[in-house]
N, C-alpha and C. Protein backbone atom coordinates (compact mmCIF):
# COMPACT_ATOMS: atom_id res chain seq x y z
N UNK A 1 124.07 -91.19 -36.68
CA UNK A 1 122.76 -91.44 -37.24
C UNK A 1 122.78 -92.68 -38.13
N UNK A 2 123.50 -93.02 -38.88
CA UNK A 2 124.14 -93.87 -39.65
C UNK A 2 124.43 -94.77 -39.23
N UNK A 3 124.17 -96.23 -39.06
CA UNK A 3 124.57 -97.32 -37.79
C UNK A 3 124.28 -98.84 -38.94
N UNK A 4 125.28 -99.09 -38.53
CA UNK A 4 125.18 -100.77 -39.61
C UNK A 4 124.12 -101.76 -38.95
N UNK A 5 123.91 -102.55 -39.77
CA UNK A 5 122.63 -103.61 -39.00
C UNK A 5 122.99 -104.95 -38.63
N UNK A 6 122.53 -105.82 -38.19
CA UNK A 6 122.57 -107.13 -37.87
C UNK A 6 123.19 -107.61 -39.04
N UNK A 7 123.10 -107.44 -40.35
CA UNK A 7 123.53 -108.55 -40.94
C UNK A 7 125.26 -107.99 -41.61
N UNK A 8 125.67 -106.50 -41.28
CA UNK A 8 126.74 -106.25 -41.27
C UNK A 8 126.95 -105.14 -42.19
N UNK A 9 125.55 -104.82 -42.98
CA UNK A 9 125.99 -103.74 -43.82
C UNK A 9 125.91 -102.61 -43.57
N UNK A 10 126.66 -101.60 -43.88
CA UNK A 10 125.95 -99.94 -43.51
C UNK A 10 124.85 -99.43 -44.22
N UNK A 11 124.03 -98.62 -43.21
CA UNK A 11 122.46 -98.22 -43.54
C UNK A 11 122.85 -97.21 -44.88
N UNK A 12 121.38 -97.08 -45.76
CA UNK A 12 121.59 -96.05 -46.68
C UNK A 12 121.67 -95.30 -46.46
N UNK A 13 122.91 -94.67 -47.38
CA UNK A 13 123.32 -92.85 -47.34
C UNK A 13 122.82 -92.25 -49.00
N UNK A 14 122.14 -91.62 -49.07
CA UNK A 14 121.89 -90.97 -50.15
C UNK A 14 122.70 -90.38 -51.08
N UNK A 15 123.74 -89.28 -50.18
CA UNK A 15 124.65 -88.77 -50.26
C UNK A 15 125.73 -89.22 -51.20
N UNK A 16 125.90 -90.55 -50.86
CA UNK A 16 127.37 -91.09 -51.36
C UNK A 16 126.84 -92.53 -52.69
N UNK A 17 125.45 -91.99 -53.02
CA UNK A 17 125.17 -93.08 -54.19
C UNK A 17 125.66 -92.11 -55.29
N UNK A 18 126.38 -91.57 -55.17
CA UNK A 18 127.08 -90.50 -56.70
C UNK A 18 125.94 -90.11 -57.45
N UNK A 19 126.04 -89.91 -59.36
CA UNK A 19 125.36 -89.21 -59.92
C UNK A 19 124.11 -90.15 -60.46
N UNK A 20 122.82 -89.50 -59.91
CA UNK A 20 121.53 -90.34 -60.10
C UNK A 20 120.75 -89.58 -61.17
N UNK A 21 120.92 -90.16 -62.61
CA UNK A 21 120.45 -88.98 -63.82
C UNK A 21 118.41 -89.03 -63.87
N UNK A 22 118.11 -88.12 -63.84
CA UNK A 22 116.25 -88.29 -63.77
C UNK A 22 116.09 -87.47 -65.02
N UNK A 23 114.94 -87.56 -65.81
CA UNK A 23 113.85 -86.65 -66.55
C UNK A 23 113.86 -85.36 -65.64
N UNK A 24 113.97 -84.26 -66.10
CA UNK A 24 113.21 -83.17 -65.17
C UNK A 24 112.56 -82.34 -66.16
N UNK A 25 111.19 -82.25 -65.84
CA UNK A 25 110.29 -81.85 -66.97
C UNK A 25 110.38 -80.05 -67.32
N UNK A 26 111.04 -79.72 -66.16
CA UNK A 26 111.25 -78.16 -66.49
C UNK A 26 112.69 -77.77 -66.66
N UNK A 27 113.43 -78.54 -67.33
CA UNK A 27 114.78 -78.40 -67.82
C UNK A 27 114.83 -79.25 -69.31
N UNK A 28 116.31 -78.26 -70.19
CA UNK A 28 116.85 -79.29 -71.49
C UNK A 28 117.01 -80.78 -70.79
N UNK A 29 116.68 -81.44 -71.28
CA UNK A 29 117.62 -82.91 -71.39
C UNK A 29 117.98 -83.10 -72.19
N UNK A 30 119.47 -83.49 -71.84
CA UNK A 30 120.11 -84.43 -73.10
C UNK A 30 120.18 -85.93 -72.38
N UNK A 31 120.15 -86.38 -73.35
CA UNK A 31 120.02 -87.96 -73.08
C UNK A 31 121.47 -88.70 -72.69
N UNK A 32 121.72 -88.85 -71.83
CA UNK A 32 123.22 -89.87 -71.58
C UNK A 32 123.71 -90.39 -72.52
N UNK A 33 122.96 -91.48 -72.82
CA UNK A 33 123.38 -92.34 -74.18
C UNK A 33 123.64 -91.66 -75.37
N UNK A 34 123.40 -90.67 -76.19
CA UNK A 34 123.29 -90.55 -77.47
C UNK A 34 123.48 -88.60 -77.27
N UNK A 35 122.84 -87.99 -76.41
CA UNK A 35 123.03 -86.74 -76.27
C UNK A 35 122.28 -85.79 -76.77
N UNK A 36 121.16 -86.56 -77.60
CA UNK A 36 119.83 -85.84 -78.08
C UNK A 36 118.95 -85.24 -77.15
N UNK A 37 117.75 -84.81 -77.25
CA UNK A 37 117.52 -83.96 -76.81
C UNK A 37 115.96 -84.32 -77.06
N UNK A 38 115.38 -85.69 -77.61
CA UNK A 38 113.70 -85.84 -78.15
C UNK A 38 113.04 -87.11 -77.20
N UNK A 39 112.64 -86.97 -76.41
CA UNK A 39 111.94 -87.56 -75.54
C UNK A 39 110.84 -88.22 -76.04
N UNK A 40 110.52 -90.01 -75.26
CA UNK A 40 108.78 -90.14 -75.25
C UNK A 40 108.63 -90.43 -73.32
N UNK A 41 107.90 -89.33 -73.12
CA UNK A 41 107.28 -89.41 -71.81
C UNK A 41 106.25 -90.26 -71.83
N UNK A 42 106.38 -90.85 -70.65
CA UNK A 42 105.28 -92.27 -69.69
C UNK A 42 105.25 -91.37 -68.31
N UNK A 43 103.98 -92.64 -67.97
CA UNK A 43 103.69 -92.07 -66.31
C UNK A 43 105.24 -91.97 -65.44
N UNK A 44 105.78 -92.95 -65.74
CA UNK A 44 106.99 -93.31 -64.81
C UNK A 44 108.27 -92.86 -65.16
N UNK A 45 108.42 -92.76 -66.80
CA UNK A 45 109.84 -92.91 -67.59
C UNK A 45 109.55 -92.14 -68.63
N UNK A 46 111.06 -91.63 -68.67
CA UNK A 46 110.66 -90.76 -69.89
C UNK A 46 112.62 -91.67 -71.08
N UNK A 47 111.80 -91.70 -72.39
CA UNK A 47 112.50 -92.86 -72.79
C UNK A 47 113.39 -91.82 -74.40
N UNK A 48 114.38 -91.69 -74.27
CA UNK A 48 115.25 -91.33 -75.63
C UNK A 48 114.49 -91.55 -76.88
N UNK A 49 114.24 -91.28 -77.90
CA UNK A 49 113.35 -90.83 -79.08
C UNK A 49 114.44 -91.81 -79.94
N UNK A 50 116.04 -91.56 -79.82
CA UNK A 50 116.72 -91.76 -80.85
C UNK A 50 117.29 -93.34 -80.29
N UNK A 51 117.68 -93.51 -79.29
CA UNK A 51 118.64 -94.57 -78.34
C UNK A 51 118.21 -95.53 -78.11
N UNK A 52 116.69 -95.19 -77.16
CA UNK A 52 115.98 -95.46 -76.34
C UNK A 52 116.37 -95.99 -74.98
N UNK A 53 117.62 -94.52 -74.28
CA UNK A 53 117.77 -95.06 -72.98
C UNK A 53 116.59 -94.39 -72.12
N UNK A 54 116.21 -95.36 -70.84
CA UNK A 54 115.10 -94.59 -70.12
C UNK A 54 115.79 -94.01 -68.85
N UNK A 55 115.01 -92.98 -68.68
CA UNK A 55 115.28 -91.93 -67.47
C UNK A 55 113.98 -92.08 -66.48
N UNK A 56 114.14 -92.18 -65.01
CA UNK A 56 113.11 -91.99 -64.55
C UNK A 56 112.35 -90.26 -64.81
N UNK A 57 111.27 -90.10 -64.02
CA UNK A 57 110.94 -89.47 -63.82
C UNK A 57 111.38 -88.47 -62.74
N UNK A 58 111.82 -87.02 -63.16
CA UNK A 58 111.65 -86.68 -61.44
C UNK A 58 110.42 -86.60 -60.44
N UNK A 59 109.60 -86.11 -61.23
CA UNK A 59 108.52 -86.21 -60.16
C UNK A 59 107.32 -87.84 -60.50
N UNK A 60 107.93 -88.82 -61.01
CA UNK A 60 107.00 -89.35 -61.67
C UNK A 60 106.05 -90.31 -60.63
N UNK A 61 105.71 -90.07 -59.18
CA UNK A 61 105.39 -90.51 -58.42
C UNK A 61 104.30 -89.88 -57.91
N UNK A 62 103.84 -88.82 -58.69
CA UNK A 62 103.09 -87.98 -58.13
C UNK A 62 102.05 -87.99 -59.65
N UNK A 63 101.93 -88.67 -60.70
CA UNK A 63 101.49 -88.28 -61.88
C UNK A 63 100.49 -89.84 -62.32
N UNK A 64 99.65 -89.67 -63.28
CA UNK A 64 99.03 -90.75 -63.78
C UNK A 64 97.88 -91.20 -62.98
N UNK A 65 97.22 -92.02 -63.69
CA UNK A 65 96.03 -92.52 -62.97
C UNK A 65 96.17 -93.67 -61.87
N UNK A 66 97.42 -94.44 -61.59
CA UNK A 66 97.84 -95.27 -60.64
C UNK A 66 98.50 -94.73 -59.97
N UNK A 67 98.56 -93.56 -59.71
CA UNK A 67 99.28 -92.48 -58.18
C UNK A 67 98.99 -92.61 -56.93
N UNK A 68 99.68 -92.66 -55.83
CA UNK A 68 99.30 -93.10 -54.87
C UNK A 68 99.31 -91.57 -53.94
N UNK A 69 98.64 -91.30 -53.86
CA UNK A 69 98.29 -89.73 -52.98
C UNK A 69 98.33 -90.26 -51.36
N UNK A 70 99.27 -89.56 -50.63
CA UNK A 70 99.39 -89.84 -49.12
C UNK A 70 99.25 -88.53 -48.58
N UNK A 71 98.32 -88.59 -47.31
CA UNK A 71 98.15 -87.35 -46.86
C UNK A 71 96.30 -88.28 -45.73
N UNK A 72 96.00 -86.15 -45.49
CA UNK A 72 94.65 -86.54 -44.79
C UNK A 72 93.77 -87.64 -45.14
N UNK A 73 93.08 -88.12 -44.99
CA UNK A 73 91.85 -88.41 -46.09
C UNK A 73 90.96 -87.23 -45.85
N UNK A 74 89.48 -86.91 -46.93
CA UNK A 74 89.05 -86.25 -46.95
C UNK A 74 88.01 -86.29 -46.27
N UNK A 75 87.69 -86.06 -45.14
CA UNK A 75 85.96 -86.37 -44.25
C UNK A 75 84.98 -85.04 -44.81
N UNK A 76 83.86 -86.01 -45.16
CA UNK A 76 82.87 -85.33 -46.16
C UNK A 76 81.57 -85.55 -45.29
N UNK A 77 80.84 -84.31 -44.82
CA UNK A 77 79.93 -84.25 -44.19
C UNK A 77 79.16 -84.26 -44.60
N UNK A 78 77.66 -85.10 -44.56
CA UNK A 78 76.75 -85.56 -45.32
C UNK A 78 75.13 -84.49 -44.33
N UNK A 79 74.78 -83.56 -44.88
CA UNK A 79 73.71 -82.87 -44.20
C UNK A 79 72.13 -84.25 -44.40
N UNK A 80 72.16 -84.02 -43.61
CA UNK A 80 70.76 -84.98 -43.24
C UNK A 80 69.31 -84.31 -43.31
């Protein structure tokens, strides 16, 4: 499934990018840097209180007023 490309590199594996640290809004965090535990949440990032290292979001792709919603569109029937 995995197949290198024209210019010689191997395709992305998810798998083997090791440890990818996120915000997860329904768990403790401690912060990498410093090991606290006081957050300032953004649409995208949620940023250390004490350090200020930033963490993405886990879900932060799905949140805020610049969200990009993919799916049906909604067809809305207009009675005449």
């Amino acid at each position: 499934m995995l197949t290198s490309n024209t210019t010689g590199r191997k395709a992305f594996d998810p798998a083997v990018r090791g440890y990818h640290a996120v915000y997860r809004e329904d768990a403790v965090n401690h912060c990498p840097g410093c090991g606290r535990t006081h957050w300032l949440i953004g649409r995208m990032l949620a940023e250390c209180g004490f350090c200020g290292t930033a963490l993405p979001l886990s879900d932060g792709y799905f949140r805020g007023a610049g969200s990009v919603h993919r799916g049906r569109p909604a067809i809305v029937s207009r009675a005449a």
